[in-house]
Protein backbone atom coordinates (compact mmCIF):
# COMPACT_ATOMS: atom_id res chain seq x y z
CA UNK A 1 -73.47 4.43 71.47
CA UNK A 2 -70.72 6.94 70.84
CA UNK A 3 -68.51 6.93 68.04
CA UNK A 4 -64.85 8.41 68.25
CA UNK A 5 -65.94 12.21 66.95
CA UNK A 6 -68.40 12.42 69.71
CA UNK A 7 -71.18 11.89 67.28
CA UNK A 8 -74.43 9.56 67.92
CA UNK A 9 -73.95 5.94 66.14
CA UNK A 10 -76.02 2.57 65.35
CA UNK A 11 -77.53 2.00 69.36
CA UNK A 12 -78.01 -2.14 70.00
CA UNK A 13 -81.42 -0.67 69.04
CA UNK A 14 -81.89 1.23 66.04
CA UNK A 15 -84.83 2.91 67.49
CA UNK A 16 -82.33 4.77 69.46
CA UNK A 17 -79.82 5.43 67.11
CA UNK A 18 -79.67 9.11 65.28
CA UNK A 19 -82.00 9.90 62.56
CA UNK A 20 -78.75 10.33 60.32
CA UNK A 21 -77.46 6.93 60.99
CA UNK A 22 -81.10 5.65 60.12
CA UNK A 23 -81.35 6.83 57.19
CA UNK A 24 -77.93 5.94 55.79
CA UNK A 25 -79.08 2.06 56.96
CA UNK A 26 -82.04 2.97 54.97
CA UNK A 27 -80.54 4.15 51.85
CA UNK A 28 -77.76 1.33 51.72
CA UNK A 29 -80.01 -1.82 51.98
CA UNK A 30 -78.86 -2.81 55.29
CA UNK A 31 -82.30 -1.86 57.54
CA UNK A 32 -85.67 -1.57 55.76
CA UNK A 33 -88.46 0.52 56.74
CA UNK A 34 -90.41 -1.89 58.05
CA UNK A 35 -87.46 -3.46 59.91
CA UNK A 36 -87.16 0.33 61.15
CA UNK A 37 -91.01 0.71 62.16
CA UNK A 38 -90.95 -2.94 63.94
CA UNK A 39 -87.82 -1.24 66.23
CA UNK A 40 -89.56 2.21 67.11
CA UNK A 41 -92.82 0.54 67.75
CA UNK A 42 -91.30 -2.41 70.03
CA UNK A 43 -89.99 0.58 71.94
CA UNK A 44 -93.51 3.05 72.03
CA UNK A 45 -94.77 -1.03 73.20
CA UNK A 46 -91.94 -1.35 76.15
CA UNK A 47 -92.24 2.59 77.64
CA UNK A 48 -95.32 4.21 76.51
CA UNK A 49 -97.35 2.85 79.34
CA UNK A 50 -94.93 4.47 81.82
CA UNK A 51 -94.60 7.70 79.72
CA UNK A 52 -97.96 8.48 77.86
CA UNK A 53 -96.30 9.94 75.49
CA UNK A 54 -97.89 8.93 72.24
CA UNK A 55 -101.83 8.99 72.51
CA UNK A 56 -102.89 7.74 68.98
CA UNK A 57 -101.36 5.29 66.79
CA UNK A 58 -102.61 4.22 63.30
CA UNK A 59 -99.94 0.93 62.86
CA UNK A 60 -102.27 -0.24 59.47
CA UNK A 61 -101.46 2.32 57.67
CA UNK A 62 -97.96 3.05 58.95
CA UNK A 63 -96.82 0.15 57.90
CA UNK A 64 -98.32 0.01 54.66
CA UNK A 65 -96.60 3.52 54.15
CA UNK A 66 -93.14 1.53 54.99
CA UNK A 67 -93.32 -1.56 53.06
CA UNK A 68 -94.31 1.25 50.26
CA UNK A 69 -91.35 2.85 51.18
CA UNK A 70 -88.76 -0.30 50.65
CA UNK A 71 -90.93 -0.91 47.16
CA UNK A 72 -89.81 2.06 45.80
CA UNK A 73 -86.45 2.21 47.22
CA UNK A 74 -86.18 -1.69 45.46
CA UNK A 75 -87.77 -0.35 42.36
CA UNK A 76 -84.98 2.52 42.20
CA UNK A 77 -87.15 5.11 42.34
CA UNK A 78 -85.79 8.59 43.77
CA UNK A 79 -86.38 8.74 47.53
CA UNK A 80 -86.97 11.61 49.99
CA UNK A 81 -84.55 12.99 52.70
CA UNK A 82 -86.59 11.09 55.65
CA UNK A 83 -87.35 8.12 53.17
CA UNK A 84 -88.13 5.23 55.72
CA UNK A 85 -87.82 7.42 58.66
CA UNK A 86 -90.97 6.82 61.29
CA UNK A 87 -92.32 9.85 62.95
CA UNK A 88 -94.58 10.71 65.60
CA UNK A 89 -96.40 14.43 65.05
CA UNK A 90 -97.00 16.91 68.22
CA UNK A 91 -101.30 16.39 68.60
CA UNK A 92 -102.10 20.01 67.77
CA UNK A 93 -99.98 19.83 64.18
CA UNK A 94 -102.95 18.39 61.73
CA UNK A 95 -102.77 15.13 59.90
CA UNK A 96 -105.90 13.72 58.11
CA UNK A 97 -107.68 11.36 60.27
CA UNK A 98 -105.69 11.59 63.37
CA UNK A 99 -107.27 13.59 66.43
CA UNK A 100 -106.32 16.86 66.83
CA UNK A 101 -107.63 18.10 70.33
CA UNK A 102 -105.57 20.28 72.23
CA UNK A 103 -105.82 18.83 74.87
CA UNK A 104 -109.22 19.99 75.13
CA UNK A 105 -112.19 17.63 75.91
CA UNK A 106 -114.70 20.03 73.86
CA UNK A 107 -112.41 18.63 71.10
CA UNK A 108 -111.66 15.13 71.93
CA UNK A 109 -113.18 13.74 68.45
CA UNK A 110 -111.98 16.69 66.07
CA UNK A 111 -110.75 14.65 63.58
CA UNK A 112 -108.95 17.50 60.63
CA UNK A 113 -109.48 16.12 57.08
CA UNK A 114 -106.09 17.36 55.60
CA UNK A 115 -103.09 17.80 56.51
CA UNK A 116 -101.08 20.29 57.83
CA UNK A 117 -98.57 21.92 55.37
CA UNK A 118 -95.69 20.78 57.00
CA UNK A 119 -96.96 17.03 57.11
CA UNK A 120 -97.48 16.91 53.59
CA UNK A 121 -94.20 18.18 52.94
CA UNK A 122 -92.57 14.54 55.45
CA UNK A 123 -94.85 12.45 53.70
CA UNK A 124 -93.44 14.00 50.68
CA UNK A 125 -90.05 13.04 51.81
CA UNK A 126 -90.76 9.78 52.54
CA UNK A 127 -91.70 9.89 56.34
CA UNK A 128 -93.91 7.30 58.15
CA UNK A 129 -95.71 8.95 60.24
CA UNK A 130 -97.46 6.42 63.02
CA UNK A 131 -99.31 8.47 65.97
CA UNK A 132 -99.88 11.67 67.50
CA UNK A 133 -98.51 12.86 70.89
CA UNK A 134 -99.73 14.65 74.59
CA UNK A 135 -99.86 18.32 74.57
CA UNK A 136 -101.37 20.31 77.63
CA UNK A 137 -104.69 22.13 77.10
CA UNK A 138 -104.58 24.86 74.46
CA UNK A 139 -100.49 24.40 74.84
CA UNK A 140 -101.09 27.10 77.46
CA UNK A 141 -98.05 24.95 79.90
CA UNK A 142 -94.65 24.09 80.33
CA UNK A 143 -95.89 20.34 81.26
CA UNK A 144 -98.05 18.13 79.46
CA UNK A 145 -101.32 17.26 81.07
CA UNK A 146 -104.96 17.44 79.75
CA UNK A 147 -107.99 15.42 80.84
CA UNK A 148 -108.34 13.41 78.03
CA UNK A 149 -104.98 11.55 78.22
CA UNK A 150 -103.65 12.75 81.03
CA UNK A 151 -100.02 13.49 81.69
CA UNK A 152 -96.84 12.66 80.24
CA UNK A 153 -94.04 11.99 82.69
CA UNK A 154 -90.37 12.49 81.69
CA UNK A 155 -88.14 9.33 80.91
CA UNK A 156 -85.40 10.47 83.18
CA UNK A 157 -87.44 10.41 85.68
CA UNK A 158 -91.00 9.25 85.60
CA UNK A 159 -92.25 11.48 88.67
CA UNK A 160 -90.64 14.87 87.00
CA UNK A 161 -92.55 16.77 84.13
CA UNK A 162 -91.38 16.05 80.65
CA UNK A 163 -91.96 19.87 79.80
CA UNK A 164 -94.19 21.44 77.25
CA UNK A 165 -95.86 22.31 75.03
CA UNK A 166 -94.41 19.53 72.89
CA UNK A 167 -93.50 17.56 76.48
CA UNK A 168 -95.11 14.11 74.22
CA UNK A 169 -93.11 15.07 71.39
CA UNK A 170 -89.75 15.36 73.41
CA UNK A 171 -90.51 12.08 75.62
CA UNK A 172 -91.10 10.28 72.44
CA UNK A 173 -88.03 11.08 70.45
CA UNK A 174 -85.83 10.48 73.60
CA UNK A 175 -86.95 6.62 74.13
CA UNK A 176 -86.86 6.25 70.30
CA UNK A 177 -90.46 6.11 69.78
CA UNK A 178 -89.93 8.43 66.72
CA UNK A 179 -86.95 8.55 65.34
CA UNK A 180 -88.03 12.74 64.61
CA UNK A 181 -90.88 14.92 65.71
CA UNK A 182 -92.15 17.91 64.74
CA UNK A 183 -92.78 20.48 67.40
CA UNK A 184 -94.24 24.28 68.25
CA UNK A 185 -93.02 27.07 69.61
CA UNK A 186 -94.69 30.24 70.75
CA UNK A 187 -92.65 30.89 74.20
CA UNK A 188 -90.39 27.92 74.82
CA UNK A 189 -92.59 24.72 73.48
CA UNK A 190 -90.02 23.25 71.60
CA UNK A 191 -86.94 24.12 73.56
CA UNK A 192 -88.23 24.06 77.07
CA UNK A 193 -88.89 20.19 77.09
CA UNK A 194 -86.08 19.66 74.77
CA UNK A 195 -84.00 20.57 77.55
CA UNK A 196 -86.06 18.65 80.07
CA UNK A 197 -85.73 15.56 78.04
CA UNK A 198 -81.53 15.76 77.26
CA UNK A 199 -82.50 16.53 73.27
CA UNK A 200 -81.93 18.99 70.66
CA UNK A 201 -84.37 21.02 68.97
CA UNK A 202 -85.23 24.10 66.83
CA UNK A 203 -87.31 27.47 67.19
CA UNK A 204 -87.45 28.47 63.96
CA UNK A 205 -87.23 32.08 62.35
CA UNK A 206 -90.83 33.63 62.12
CA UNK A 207 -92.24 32.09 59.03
CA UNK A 208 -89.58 29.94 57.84
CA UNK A 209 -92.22 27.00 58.60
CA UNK A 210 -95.70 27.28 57.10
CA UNK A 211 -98.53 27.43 60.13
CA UNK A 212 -101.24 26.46 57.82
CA UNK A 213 -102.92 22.96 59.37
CA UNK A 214 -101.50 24.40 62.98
CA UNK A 215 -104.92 26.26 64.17
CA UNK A 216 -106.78 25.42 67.11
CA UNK A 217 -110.33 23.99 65.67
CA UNK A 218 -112.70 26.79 64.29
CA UNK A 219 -109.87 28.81 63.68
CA UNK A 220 -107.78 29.91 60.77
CA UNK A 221 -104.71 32.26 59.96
CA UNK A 222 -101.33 32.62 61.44
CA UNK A 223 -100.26 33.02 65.56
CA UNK A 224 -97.64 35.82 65.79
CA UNK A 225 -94.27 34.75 66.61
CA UNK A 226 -95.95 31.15 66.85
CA UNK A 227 -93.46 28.23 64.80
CA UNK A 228 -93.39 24.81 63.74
CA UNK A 229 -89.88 23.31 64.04
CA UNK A 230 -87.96 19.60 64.58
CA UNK A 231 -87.07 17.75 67.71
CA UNK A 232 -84.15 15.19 67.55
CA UNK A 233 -81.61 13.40 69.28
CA UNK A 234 -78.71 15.24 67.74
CA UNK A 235 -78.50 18.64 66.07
CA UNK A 236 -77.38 16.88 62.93
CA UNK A 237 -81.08 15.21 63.11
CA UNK A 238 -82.46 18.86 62.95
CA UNK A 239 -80.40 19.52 59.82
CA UNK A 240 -81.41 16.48 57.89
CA UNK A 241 -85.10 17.63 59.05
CA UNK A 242 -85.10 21.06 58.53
CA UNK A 243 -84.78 21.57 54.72
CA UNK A 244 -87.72 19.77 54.37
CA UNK A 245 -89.62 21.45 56.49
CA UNK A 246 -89.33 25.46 55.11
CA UNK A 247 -91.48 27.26 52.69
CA UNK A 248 -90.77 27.47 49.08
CA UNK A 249 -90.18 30.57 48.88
CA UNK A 250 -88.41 31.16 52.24
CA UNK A 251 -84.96 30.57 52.36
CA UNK A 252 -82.28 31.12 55.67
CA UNK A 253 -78.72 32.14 55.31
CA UNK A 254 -76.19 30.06 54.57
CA UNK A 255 -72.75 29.42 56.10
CA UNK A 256 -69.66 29.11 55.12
CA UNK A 257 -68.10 28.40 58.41
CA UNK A 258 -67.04 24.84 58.78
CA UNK A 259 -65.10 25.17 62.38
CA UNK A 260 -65.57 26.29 66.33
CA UNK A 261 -63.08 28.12 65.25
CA UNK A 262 -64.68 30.55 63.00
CA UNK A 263 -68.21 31.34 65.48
CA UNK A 264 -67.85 34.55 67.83
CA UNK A 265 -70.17 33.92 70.58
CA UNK A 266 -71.64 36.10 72.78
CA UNK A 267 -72.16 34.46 76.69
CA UNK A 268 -75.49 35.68 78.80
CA UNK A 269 -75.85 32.81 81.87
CA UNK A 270 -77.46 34.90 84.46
CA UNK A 271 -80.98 36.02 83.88
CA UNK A 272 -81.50 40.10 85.15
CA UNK A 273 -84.96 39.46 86.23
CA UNK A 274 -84.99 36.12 88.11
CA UNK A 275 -82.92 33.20 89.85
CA UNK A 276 -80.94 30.58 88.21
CA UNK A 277 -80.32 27.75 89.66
CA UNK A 278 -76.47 27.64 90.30
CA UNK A 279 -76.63 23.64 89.28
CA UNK A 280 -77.81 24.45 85.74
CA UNK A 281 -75.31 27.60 85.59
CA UNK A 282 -72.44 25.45 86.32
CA UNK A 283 -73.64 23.27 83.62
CA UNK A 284 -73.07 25.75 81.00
CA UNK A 285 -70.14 27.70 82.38
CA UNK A 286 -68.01 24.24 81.76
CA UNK A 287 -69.74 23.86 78.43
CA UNK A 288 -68.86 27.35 77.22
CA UNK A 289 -65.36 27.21 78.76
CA UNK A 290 -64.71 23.40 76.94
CA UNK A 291 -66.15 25.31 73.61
CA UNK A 292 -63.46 28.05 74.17
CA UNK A 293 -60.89 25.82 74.06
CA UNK A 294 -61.64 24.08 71.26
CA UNK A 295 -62.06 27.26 69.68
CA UNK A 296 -65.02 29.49 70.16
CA UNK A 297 -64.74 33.08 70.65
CA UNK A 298 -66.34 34.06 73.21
CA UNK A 299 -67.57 38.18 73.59
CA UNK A 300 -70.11 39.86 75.72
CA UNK A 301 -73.99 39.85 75.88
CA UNK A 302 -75.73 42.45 74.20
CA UNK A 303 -77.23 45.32 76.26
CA UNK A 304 -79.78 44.43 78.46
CA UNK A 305 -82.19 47.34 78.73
CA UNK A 306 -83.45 46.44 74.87
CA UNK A 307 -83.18 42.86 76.10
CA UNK A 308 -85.57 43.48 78.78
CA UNK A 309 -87.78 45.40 76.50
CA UNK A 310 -87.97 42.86 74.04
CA UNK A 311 -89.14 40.10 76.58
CA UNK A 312 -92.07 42.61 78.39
CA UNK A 313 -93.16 43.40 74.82
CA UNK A 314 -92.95 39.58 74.00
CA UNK A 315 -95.16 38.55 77.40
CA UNK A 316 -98.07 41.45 75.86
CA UNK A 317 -97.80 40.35 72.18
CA UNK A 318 -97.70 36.70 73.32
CA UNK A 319 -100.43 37.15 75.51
CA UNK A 320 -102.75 39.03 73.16
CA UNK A 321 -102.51 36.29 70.52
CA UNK A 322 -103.25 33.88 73.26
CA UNK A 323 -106.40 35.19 74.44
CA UNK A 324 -109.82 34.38 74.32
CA UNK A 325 -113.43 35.70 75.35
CA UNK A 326 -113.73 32.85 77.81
CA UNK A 327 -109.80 34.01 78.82
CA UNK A 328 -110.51 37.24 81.00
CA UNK A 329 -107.38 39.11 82.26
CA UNK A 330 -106.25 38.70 86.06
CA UNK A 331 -108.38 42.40 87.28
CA UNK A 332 -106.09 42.85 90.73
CA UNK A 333 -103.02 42.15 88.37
CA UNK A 334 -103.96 44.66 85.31
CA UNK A 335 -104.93 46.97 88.07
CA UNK A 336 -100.77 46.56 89.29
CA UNK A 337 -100.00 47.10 85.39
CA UNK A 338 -102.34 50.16 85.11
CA UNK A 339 -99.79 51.56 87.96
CA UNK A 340 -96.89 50.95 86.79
CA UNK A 341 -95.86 47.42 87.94
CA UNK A 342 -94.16 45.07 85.06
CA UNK A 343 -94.03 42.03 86.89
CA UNK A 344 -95.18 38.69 84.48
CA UNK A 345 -98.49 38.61 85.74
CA UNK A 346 -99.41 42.39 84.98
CA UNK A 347 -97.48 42.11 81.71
CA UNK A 348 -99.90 39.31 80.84
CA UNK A 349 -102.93 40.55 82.51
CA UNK A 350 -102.61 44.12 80.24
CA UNK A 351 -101.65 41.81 76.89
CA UNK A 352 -105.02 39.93 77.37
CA UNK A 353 -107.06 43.01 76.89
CA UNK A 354 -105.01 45.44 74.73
CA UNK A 355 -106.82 47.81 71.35
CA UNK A 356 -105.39 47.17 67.89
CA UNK A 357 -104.21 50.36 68.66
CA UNK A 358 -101.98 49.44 71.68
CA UNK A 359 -100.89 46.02 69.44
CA UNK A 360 -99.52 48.44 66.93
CA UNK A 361 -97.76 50.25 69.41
CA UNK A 362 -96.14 47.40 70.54
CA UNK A 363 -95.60 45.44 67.05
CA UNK A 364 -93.38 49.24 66.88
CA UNK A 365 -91.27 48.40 69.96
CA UNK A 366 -90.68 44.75 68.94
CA UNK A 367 -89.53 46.13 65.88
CA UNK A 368 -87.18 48.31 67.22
CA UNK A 369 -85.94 45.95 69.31
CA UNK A 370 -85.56 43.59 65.87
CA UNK A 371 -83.07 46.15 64.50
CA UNK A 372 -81.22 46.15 68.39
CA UNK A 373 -80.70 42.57 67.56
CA UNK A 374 -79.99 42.88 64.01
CA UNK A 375 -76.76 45.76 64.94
CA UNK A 376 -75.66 43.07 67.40
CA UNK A 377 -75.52 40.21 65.09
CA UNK A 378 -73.47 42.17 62.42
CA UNK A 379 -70.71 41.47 64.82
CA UNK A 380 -71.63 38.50 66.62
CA UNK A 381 -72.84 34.95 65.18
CA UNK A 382 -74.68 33.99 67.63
CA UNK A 383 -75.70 34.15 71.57
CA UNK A 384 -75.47 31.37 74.06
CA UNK A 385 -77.99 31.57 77.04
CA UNK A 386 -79.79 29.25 79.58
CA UNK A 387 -83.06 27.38 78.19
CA UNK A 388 -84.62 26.88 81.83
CA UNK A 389 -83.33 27.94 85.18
CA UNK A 390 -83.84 24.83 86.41
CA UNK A 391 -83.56 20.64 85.79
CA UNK A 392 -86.90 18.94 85.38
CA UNK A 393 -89.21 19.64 88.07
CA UNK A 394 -91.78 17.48 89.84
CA UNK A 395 -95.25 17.13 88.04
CA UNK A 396 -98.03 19.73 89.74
CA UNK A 397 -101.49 19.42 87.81
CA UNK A 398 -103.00 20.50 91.16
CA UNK A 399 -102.57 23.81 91.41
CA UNK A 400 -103.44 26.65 88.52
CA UNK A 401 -100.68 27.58 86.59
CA UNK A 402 -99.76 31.08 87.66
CA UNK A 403 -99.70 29.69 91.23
CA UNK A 404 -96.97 27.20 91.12
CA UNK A 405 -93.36 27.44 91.89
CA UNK A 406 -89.97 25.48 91.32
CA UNK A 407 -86.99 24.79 93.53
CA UNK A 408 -84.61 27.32 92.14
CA UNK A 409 -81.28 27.04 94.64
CA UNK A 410 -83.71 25.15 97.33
CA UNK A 411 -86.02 28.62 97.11
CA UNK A 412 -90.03 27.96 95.74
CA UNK A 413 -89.71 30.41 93.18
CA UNK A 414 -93.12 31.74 91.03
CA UNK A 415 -93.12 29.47 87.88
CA UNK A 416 -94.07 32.86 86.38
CA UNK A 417 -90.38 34.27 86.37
CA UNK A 418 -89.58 31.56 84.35
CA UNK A 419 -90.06 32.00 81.10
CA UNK A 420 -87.51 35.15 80.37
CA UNK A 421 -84.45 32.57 78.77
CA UNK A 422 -86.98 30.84 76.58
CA UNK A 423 -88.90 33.88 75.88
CA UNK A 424 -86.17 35.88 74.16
CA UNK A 425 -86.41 34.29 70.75
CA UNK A 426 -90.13 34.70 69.90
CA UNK A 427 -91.40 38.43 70.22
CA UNK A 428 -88.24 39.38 67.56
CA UNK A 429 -88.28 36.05 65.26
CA UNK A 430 -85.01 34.85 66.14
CA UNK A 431 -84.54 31.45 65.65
CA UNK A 432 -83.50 29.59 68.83
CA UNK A 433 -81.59 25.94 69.33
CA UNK A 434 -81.91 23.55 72.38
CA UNK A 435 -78.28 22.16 72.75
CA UNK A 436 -77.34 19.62 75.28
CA UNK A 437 -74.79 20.69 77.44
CA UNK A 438 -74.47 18.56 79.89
CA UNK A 439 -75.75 16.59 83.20
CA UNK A 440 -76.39 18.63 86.20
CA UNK A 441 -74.97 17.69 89.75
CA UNK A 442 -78.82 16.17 90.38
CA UNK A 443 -78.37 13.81 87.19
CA UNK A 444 -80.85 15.23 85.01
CA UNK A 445 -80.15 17.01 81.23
CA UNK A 446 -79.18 20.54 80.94
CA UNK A 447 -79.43 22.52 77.55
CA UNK A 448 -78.08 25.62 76.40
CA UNK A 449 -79.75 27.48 73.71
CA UNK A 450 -78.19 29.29 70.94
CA UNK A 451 -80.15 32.03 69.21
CA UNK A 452 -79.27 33.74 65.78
CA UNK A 453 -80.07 36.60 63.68
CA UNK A 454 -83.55 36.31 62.01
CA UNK A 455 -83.01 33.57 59.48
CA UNK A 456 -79.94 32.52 60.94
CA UNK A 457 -81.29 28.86 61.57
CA UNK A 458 -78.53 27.16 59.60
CA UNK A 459 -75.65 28.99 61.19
CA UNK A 460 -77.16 27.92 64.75
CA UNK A 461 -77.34 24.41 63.24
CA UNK A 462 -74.22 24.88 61.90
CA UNK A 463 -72.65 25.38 65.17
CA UNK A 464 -74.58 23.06 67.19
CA UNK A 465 -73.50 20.29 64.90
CA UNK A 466 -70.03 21.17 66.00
CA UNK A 467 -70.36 22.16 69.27
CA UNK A 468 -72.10 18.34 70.07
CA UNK A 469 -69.20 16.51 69.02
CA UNK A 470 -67.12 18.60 71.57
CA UNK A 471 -70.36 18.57 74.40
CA UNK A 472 -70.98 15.02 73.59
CA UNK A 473 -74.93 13.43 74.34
CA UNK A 474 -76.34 13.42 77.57
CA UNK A 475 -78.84 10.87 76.21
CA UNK A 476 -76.39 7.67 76.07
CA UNK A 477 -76.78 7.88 80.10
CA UNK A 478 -80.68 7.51 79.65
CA UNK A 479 -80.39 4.92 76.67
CA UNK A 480 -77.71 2.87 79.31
CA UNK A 481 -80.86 2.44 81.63
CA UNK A 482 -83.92 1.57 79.04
């Protein structure tokens, strides 16, 4: 339900109330968290059969971690910022004893024996975490299917793609099957089914969130411009999550600013290098206009040829940290690369097979595109763009990924020119929120993303915690219908 502000209060179920809200239930006396765990597992009991979003559960020792949890709370002893709070963990994020496959059958009984850095520190705080959930193989999609659980479908809409990487993760906050998840990002994974699924969510800065426990099996070491970071129902879900989640000794700016009022904004809707679907555009056109008048200052882009740069460097770098010996590049489209053609598929095609020497080369560029974007956020707080160009789309686990397409303005469009909105954040370390903005004319979410300077993640939260109480929650229409 919606309270008077705009913000996200106690639902008729608590499963699908905020995360805030929870936990001041929690802390009060007035819900326990086993009361809590019975709510968010009655609903992963009424929808996960339709959305296959969760794919391993261990209830024993869930709720043995919760009735711990109201023992100590009883006993007086201190409790952690997600005290109580039941949480579901993306599959690929490691926690002892759980599978952690990605999506890949060769590693459908890898079971890690610790866990993850970032799950220690939630079970630190006091977190209960339950199950694991759907990923597509190796993460390498923007929908969630892999042949040993299949595919998760989107609660909107069941026969629509609930995005991905973290498309489980996403589907399993919205229903309240978690009431937080913890996602990862290295070209859109958090944000892209964020948006699908009418929730908030956070690409963090480069490094703010330990990787460690975040390695496909066999391997070790760091992704570049790969993060961990929260999924929610509300941005002010992401700040209650986030503090627990950074490394000791990394810390992001802080804010001062308390109002719309104080943010200077600058507006990019329409992508230079690929459709947008006018549906979502409107979307975010009345979303940035309502912000204005309630505040926001609103200033131009930055300048696009760096902008540009920075997302064909991102595709190579992205792609060289993705690749593998059983991964060969795309010959007819490195051969288009070789002379002098920069569309996605060459981009990727070169990235797969690129010298340390050529990485360096490019690490240089992205570098000098990092100081483009620090001059422009000496004057700016923060840049609003598109997330997708697009609503949900239909599921398509038929054909291979770089031959699909999506209805952009009734046109198939390659599924390949895609990725420039999400892509922006990564190759340069920006950190990069998924803020619902809105229904589109078709009835589906629509999420605008806000992306700060390099350790600018509070100051995005900062403003997306005010901007929602203006934008309001697309996700009280879903919760009307479950």
């Amino acid at each position: 339900m919606s309270g008077d502000d705009g913000t996200m209060t106690a639902a008729p179920d608590i499963a699908l109330a905020s995360a805030v809200e929870q936990r001041r239930l929690l802390a009060t006396g007035e819900l326990s968290a086993v009361e809590l765990l019975d709510a968010v597992v009655a609903q992963h009991d009424q929808h996960n059969s339709q959305l296959n979003a969760v794919v391993f559960t261990q209830l024993d020792q869930a709720y043995a971690a919760a009735r711990a949890a109201d023992a100590s709370q009883v006993a007086g002893e201190p409790t952690g910022a997600l005290h109580g709070l039941p949480m579901t963990i993306k599959d690929s994020i490691d926690v002892a004893g759980m599978p952690s496959t990605w999506g890949d059958p060769v590693h459908a009984e890898y079971r890690p024996s610790e866990d993850a850095d970032v799950v220690k520190q939630l079970k630190a705080s006091g977190a209960v975490i339950y199950g694991k959930t759907n990923v597509p193989k190796h993460l390498g999609d923007w929908q969630t299917y892999n042949a040993i659980y299949g595919r998760t479908n989107n609660p909107w809409d069941t026969s629509l793609r609930a995005g991905g990487s973290s498309g489980g993760s996403a589907a399993a906050v919205a229903v309240g099957m978690a009431s937080l998840e913890v996602g990862s990002d290295i070209g859109g994974s958090i944000r892209w089914p964020a948006n699908y699924n009418g929730l908030a969510g956070l690409k963090t800065s480069f490094g703010l969130v330990s990787q460690h426990g975040h390695s496909f099996p066999g391997h070790e070491g760091t992704v570049d411009h790969n993060v961990l970071g929260p999924i929610a129902r509300t941005v002010a879900d992401l700040s209650l999550a986030l503090p627990v989640m950074w490394q000791s000794h990394m810390r992001p700016l802080v804010t001062s600013k308390t109002t719309l009022r104080d943010f200077t904004v600058g507006v990019l809707l329409n992508n230079p290098l690929g459709d947008q679907d006018a549906a979502v555009t409107n979307v975010l056109e009345s979303a940035v206009s309502l912000l204005a008048d309630h505040g926001v200052t609103v200033v131009d882009p930055p300048e696009l040829d760096f902008v540009i740069r920075g997302h064909e460097v991102g595709l190579e770098l992205g792609r060289a940290a993705a690749s593998g010996p059983d991964d060969p590049p795309d010959q007819a489209a490195l051969q288009r690369f070789l002379g002098g053609g920069r569309d996605y598929a060459a981009l990727m095609a070169y990235g797969s097979c690129i010298t340390y020497r050529q990485w360096i080369d490019l690490n240089n560029e992205r570098e000098r595109c990092r100081l483009k974007w620090r001059d422009y956020f000496a004057d700016v707080d923060l840049l609003v763009t598109p997330i997708t160009p697009t609503t949900a789309q239909p599921h398509d686990t038929d054909r291979p990924f770089s031959e699909r397409t999506v209805l952009v303005n009734g046109q198939e469009r390659s599924i390949l020119e895609q990725w420039f909105w999400a892509g922006l954040a990564n190759p340069t370390y920006l950190p990069g929120l998924a803020l619902p903005a809105g229904l589109a004319a078709d009835g589906l979410p629509v999420g605008m993303q806000v992306l700060g300077p390099f350790m600018g993640d509070l100051l995005a939260l900062r403003f997306g915690e005010l901007a929602e109480v203006v934008l309001g929650h697309p996700l009280h229409t879903l919760h009307a219908r479950l």
